[in-house]
Structure formats: structure tokens, C-alpha cells
N, C-alpha and C. Protein backbone atom coordinates (compact mmCIF):
# COMPACT_ATOMS: atom_id res chain seq x y z
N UNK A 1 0.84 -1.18 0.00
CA UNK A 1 0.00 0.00 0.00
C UNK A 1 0.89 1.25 0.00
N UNK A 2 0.56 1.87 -0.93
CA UNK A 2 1.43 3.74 -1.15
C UNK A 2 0.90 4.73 0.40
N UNK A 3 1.99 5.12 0.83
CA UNK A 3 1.81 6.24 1.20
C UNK A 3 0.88 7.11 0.71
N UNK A 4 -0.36 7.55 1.32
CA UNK A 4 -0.68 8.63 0.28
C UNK A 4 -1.06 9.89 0.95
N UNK A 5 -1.14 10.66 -0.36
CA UNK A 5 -0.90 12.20 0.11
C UNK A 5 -2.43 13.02 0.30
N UNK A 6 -2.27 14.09 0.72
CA UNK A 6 -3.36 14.75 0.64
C UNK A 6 -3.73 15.13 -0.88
N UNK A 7 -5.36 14.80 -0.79
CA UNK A 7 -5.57 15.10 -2.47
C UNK A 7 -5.61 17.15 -2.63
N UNK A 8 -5.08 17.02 -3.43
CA UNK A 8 -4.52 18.05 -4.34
C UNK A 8 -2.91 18.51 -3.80
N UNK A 9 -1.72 17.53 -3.11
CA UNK A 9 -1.06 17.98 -3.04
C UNK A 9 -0.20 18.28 -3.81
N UNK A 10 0.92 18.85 -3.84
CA UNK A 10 1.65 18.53 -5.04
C UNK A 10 2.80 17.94 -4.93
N UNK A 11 2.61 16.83 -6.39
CA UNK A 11 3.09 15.34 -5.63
C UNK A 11 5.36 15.68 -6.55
N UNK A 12 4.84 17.01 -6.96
CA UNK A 12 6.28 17.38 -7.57
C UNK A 12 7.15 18.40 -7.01
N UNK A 13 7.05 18.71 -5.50
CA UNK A 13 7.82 19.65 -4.80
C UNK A 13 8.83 19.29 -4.35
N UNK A 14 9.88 20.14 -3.42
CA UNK A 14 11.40 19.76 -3.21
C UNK A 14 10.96 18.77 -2.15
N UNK A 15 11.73 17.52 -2.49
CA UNK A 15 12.09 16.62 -1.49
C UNK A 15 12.94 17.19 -0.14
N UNK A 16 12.21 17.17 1.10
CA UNK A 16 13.22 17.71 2.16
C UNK A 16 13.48 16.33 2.91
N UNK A 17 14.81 16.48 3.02
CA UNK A 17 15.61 15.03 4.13
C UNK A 17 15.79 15.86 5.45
N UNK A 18 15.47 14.82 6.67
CA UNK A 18 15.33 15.29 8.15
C UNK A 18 16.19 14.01 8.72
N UNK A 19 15.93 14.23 9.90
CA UNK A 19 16.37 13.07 10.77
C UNK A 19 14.44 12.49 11.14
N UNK A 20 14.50 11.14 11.32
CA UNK A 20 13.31 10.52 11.66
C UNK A 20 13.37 10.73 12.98
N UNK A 21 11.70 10.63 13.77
CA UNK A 21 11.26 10.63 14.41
C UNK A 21 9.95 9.98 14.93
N UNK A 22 10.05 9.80 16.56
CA UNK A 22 9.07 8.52 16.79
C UNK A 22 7.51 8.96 15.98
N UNK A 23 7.17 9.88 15.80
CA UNK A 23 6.01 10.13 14.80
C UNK A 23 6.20 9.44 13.78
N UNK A 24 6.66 9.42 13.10
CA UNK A 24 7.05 8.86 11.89
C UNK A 24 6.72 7.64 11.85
N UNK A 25 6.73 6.88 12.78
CA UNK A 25 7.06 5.38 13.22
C UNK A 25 6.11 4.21 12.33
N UNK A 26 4.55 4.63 12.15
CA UNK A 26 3.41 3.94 11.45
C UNK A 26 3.95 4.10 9.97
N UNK A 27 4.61 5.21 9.72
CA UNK A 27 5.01 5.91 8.18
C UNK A 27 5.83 5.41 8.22
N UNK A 28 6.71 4.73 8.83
CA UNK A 28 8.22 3.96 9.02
C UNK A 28 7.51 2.36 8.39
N UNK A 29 6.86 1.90 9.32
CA UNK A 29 6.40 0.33 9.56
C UNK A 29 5.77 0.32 7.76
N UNK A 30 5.28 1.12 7.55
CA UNK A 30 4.51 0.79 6.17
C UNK A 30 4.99 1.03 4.95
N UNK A 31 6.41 2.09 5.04
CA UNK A 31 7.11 2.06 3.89
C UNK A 31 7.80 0.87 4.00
N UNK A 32 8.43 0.75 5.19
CA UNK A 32 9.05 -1.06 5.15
C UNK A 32 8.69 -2.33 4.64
N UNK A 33 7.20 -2.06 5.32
CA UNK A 33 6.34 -3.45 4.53
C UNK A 33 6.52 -2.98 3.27
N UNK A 34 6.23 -2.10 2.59
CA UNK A 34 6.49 -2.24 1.19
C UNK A 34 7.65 -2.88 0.36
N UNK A 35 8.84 -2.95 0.98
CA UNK A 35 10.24 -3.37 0.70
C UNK A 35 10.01 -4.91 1.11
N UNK A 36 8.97 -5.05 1.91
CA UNK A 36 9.12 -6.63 2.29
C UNK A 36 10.31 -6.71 3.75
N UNK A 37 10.24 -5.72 4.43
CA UNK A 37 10.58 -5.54 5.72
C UNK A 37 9.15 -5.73 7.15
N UNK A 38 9.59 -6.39 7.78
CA UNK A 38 8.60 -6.39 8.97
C UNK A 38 9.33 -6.29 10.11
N UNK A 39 8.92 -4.66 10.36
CA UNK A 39 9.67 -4.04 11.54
C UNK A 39 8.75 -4.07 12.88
N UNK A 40 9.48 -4.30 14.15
CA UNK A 40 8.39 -4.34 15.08
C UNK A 40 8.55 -2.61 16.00
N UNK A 41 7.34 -2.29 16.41
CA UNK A 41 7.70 -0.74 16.72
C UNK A 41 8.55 -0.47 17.89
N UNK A 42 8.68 -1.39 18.71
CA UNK A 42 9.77 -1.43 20.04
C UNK A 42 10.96 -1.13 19.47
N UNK A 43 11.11 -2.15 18.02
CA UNK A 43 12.82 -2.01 17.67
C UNK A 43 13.23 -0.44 16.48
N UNK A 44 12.04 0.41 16.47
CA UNK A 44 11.81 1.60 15.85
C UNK A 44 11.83 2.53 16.57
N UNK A 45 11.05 2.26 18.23
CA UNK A 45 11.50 3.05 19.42
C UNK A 45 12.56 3.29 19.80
N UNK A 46 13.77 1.79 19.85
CA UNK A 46 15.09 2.07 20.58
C UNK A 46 16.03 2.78 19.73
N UNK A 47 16.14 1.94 18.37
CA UNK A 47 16.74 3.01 17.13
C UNK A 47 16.56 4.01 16.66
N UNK A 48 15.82 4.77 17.08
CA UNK A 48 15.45 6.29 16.94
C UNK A 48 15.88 6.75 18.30
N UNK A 49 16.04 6.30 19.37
CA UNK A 49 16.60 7.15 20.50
C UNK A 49 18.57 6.54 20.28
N UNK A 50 18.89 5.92 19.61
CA UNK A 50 20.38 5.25 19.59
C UNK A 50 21.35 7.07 19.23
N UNK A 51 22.71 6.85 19.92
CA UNK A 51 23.57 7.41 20.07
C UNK A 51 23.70 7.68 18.65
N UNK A 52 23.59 8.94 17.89
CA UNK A 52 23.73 9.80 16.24
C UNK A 52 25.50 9.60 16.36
N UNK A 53 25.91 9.19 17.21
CA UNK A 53 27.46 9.09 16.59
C UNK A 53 27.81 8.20 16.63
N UNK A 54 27.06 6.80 16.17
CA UNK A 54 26.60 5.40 15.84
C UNK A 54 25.59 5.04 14.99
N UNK A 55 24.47 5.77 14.92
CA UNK A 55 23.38 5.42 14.57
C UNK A 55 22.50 6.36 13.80
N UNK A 56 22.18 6.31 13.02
CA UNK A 56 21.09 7.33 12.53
C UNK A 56 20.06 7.07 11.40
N UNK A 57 18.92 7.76 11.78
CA UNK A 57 18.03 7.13 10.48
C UNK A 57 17.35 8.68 9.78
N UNK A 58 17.14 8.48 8.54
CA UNK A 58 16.67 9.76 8.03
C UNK A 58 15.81 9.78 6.67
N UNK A 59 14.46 10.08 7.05
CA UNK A 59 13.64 9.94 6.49
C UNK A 59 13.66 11.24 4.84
N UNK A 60 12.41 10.99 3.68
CA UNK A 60 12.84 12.14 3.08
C UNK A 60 10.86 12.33 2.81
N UNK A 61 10.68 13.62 3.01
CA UNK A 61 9.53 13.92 2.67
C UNK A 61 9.09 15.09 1.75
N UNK A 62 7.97 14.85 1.17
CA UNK A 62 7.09 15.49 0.59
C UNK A 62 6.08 16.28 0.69
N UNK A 63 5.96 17.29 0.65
CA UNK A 63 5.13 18.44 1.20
C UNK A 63 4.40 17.75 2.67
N UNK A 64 5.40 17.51 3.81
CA UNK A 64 5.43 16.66 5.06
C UNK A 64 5.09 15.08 5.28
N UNK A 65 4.76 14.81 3.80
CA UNK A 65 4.11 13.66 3.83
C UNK A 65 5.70 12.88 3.64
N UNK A 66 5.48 11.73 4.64
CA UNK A 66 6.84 10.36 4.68
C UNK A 66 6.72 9.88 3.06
N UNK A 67 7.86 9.71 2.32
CA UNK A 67 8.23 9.26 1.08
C UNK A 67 9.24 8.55 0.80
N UNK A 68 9.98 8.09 1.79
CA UNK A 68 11.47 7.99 1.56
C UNK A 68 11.89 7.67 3.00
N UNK A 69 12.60 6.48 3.32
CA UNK A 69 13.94 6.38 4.64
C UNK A 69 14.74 5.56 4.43
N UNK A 70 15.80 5.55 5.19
CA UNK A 70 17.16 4.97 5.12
C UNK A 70 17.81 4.93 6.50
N UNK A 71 18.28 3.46 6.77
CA UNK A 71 18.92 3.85 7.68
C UNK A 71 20.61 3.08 8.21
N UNK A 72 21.97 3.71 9.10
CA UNK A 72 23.27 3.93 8.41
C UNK A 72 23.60 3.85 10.07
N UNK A 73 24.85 2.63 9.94
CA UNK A 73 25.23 2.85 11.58
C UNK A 73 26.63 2.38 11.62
N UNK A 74 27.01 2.58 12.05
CA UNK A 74 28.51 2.02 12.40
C UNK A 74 28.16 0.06 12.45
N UNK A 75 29.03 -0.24 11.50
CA UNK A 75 28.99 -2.12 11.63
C UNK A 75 29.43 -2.68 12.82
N UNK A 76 28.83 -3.91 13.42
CA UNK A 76 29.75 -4.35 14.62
C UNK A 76 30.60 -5.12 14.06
N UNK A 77 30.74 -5.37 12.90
CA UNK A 77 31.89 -6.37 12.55
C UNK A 77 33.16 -5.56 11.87
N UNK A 78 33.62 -4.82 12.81
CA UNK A 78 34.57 -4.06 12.10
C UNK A 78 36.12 -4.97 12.32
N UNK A 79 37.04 -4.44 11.20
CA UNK A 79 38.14 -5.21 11.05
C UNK A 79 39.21 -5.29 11.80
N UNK A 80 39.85 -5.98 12.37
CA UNK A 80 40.89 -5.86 13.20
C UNK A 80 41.85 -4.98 12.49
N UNK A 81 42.06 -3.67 13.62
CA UNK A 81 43.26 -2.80 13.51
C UNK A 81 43.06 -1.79 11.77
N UNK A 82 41.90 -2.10 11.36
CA UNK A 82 41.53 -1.45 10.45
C UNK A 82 40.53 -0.15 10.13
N UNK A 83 40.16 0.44 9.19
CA UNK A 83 39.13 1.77 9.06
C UNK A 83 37.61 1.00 9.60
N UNK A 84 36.80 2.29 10.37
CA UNK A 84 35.68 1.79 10.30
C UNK A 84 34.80 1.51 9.45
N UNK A 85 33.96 0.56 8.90
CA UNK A 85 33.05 0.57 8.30
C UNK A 85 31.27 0.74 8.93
N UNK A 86 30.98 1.32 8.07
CA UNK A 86 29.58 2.00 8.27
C UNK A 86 28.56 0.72 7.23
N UNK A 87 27.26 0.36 7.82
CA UNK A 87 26.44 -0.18 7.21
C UNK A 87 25.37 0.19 6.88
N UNK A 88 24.81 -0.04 5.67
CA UNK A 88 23.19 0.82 5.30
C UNK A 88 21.97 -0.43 5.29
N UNK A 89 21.33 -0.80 6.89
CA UNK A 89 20.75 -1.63 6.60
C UNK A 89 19.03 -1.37 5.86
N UNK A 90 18.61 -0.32 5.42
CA UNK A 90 17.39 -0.17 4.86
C UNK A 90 17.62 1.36 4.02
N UNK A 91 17.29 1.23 3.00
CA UNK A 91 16.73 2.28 1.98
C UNK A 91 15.09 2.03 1.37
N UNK A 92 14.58 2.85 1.48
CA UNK A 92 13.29 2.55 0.94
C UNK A 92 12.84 4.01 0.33
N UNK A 93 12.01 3.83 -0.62
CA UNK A 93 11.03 4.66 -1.17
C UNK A 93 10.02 4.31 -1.51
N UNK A 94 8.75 4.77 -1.37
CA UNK A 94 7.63 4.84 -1.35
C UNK A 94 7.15 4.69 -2.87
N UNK A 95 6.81 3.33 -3.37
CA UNK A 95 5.80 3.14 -4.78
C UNK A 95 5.70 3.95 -5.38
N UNK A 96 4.99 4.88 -4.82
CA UNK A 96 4.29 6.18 -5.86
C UNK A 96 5.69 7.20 -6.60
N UNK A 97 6.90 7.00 -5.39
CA UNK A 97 7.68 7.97 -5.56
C UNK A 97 8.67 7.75 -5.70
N UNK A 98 9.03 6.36 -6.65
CA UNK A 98 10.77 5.70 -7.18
C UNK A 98 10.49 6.56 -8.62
N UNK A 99 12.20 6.32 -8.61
CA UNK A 99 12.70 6.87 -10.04
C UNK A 99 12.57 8.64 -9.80
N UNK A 100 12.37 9.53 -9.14
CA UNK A 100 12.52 10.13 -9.01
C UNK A 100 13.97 11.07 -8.24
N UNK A 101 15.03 10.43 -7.67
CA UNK A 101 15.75 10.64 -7.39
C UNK A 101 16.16 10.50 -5.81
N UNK A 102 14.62 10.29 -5.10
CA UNK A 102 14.94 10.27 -3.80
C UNK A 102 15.79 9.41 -3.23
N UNK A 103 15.92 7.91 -4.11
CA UNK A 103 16.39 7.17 -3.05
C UNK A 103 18.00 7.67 -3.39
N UNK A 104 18.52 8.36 -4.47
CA UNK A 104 19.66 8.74 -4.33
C UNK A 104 20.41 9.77 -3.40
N UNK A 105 19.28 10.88 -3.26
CA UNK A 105 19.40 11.70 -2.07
C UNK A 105 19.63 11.16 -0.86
N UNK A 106 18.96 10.13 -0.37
CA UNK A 106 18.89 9.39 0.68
C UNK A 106 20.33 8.79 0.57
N UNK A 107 20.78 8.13 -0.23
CA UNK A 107 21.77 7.24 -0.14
C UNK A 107 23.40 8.57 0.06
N UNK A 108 22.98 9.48 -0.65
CA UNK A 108 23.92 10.30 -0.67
C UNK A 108 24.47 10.99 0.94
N UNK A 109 23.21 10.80 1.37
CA UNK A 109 22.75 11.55 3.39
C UNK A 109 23.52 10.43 3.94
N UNK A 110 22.97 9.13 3.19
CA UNK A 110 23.68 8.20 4.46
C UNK A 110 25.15 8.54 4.31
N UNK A 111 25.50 8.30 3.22
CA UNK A 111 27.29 8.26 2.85
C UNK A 111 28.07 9.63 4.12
N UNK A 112 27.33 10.73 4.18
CA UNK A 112 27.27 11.91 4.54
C UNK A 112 27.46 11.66 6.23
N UNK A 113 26.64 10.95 6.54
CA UNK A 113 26.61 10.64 7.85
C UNK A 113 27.39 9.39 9.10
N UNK A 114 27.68 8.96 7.37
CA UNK A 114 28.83 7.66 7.72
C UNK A 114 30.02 8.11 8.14
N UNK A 115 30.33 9.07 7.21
CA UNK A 115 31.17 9.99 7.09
C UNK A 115 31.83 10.85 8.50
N UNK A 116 31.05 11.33 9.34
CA UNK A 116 30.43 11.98 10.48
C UNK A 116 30.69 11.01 11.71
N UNK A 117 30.69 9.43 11.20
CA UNK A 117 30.59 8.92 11.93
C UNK A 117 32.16 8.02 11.93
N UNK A 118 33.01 8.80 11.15
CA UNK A 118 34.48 8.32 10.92
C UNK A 118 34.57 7.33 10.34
N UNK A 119 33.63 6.67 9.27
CA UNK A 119 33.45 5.63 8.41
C UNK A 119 34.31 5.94 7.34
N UNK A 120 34.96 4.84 6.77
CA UNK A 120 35.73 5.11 5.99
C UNK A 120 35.04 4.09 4.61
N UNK A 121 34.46 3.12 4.72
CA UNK A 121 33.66 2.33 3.89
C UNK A 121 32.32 2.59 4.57
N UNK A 122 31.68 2.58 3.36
CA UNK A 122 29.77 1.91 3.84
C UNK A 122 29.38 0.57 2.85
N UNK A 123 28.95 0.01 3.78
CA UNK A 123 28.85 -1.35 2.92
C UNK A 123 27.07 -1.63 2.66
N UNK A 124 26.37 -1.88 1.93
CA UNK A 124 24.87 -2.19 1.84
C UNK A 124 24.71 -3.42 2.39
N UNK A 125 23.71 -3.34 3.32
CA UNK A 125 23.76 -4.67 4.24
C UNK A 125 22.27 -5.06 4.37
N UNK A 126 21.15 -4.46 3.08
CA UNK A 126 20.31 -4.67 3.80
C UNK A 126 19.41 -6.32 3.14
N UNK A 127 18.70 -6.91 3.78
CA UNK A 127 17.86 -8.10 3.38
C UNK A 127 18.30 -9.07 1.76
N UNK A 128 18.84 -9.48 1.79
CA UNK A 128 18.97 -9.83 0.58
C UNK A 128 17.61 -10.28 -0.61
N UNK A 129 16.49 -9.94 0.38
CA UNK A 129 15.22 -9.94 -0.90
C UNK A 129 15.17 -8.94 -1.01
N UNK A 130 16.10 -7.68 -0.96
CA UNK A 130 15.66 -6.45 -1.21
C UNK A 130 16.81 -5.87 -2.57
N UNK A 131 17.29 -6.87 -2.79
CA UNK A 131 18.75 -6.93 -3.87
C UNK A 131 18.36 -6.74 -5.05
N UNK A 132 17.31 -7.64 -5.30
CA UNK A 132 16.68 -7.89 -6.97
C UNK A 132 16.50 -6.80 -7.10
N UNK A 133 17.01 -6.03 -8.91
CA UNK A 133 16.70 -4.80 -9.18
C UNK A 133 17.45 -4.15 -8.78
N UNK A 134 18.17 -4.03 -7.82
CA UNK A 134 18.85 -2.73 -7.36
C UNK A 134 20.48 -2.84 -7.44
N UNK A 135 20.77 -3.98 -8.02
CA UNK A 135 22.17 -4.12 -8.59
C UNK A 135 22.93 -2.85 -9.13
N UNK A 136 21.90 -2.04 -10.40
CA UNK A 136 22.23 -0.99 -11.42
C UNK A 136 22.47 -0.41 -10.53
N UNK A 137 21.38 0.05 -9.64
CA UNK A 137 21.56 1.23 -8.65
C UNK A 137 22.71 1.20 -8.05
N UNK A 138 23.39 -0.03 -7.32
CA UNK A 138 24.19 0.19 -6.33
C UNK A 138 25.07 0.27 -7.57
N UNK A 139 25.61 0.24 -8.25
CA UNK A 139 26.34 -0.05 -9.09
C UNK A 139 27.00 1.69 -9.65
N UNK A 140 25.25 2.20 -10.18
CA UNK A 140 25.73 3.37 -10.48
C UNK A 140 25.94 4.54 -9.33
N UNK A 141 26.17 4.46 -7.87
CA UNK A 141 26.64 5.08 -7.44
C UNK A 141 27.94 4.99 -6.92
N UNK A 142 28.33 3.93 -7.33
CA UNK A 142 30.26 3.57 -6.84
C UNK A 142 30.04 2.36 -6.43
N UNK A 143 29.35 1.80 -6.02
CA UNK A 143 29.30 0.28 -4.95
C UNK A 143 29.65 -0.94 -5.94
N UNK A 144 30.62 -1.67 -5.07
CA UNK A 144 31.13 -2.99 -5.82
C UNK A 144 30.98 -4.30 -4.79
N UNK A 145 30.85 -5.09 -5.41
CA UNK A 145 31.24 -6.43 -4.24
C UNK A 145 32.70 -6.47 -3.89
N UNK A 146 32.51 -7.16 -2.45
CA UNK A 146 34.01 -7.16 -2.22
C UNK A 146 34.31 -8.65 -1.23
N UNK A 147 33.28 -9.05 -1.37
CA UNK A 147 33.54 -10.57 -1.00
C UNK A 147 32.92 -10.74 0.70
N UNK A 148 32.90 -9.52 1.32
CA UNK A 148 32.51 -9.52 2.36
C UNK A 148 31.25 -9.16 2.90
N UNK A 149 31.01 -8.43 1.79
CA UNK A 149 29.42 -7.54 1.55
C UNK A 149 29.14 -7.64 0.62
N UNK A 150 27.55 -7.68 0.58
CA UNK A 150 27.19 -7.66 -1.47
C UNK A 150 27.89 -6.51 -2.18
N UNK A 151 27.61 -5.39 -1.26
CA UNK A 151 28.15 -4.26 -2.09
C UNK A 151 28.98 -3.25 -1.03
N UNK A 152 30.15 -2.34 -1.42
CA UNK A 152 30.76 -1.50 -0.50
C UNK A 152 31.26 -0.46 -1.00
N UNK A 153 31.55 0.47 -0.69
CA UNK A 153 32.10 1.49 -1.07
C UNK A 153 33.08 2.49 -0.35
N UNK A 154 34.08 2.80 -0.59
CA UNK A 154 34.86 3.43 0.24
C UNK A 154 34.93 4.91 -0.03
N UNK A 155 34.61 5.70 1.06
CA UNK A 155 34.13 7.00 1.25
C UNK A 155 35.28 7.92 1.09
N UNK A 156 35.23 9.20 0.74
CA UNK A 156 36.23 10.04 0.02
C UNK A 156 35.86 10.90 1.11
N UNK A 157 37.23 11.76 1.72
CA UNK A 157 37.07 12.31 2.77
C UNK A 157 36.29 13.56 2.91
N UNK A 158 35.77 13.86 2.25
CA UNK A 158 34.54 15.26 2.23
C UNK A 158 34.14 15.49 4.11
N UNK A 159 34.10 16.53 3.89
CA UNK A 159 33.70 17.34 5.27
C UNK A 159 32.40 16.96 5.49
């Protein structure tokens, strides 16, 4: 089921990216189910209060309406004596509103925040039924396999 908007909104205005919040949470659970995610709201409660210099999730909306989330945390399987890596276990966009660019914005925030978070790789970690199709994608933003992750990418030091 689509997100949907208020009728007569307009469904072609600037995408604004925020940080999520426990409001959000029903708008969270149902863009997920759409991806074929089943999130329970306890584990949407604790990860939205988790330490931002570990953890962060960030939704992207449409004239306020939820359209878009992603979410980017420091991996626990980081490498002995090596850079941190950052993981992106969910990207989603909303049916009505792929191909429009959001989920690149989104992906671009996470990299941004990985970043922030002294990540030196971000690796895509999320569901592997969520892979089909999105090969090109990861593909055309830098992401490669690397034997350890489906896909990874190593982050360029931008401020």
C-alpha cells in the first residue's frame, strides 16, 4: 500500500531530508512493509533514540508527507586494527515515488553521515530480498562487491 498524500497535493515539490522521528514510526512500519521488511515498533522506538554518533536514520519527505527512509550505523563487525566501516541496513522509497531521485538523495545523506561517523567504507547490508533490481543502482553510485558484503564502497574524505 502507497503512502498517500493529501488530495490536491503537489506530488512534484522539493524533497526535504530530516532526521526521523518517533512520529514517523506507522510511516516507518509501512514504507518497510512495502520493501518486504517487517519491523516491530519497540525495535523503531530504541533506534530512533540510539547514540547519532553510531546510529542514525533519516527519512525524506514530501510536502510533510513520509516518502522515503534509510537507515546507516557504524557495523559491529569491524576489522581488526583497520578503518571503520559504516552499514546501510534499509533504503526505501515509497511506490508512488521511485525513479525520481529520492532514493539517491537518501543514499547520498547516508554516505554523509557515515562519514560523520568516521566511516571510511559503507557497505549495503540490507535483506537480501531487497537486492533484486537494485544491482544498477548500487552499481551506479560507486558500490562494488568485495567478497565480504554484497556491495561497498569506500568513502572520500569530504567534510
Amino acid at each position: 500500500m502507497a503512502i498517500t498524500q493529501p488530495s490536491g497535493a503537489d506530488r512534484t515539490g522539493p524533497v526535504v531530508l530530516r532526521p526521523a522521528r518517533a512520529s514517523d514510526m506507522f510511516l516507518l512500519m509501512d514504507l518497510a512493509d512495502q520493501v518486504g521488511y517487517c519491523l516491530n515498533p519497540e525495535w523503531i522506538r530504541v533506534r530512533l533514540r540510539a547514540e547519532p554518533s553510531a546510529e542514525a536514520h533519516v527519512v525524506a519527505t514530501l510536502q510533510d508527507v513520509l516518502v522515503g527512509a534509510a537507515h546507516v550505523h557504524l557495523s559491529p563487525r569491524q576489522p581488526p586494527g583497520g578503518a571503520l566501516r559504516a552499514g546501510l541496513t534499509a533504503l526505501a522509497v515509497d511506490e508512488e515515488h521511485r525513479a525520481g531521485g529520492t532514493g539517491t538523495r537518501l543514499l547520498a545523506r547516508c554516505e554523509e553521515l557515515a562519514r560523520r561517523m568516521s566511516a571510511r567504507t559503507l557497505e549495503i547490508v540490507v535483506p537480501s530480498l531487497r537486492q533484486d533490481g537494485l544491482h544498477e543502482f548500487w552499481h551506479h553510485h560507486g558500490y562494488a562487491r568485495d567478497g565480504s558484503s554484497p556491495y561497498v564502497k569506500v568513502l572520500d574524505a569530504r567534510p
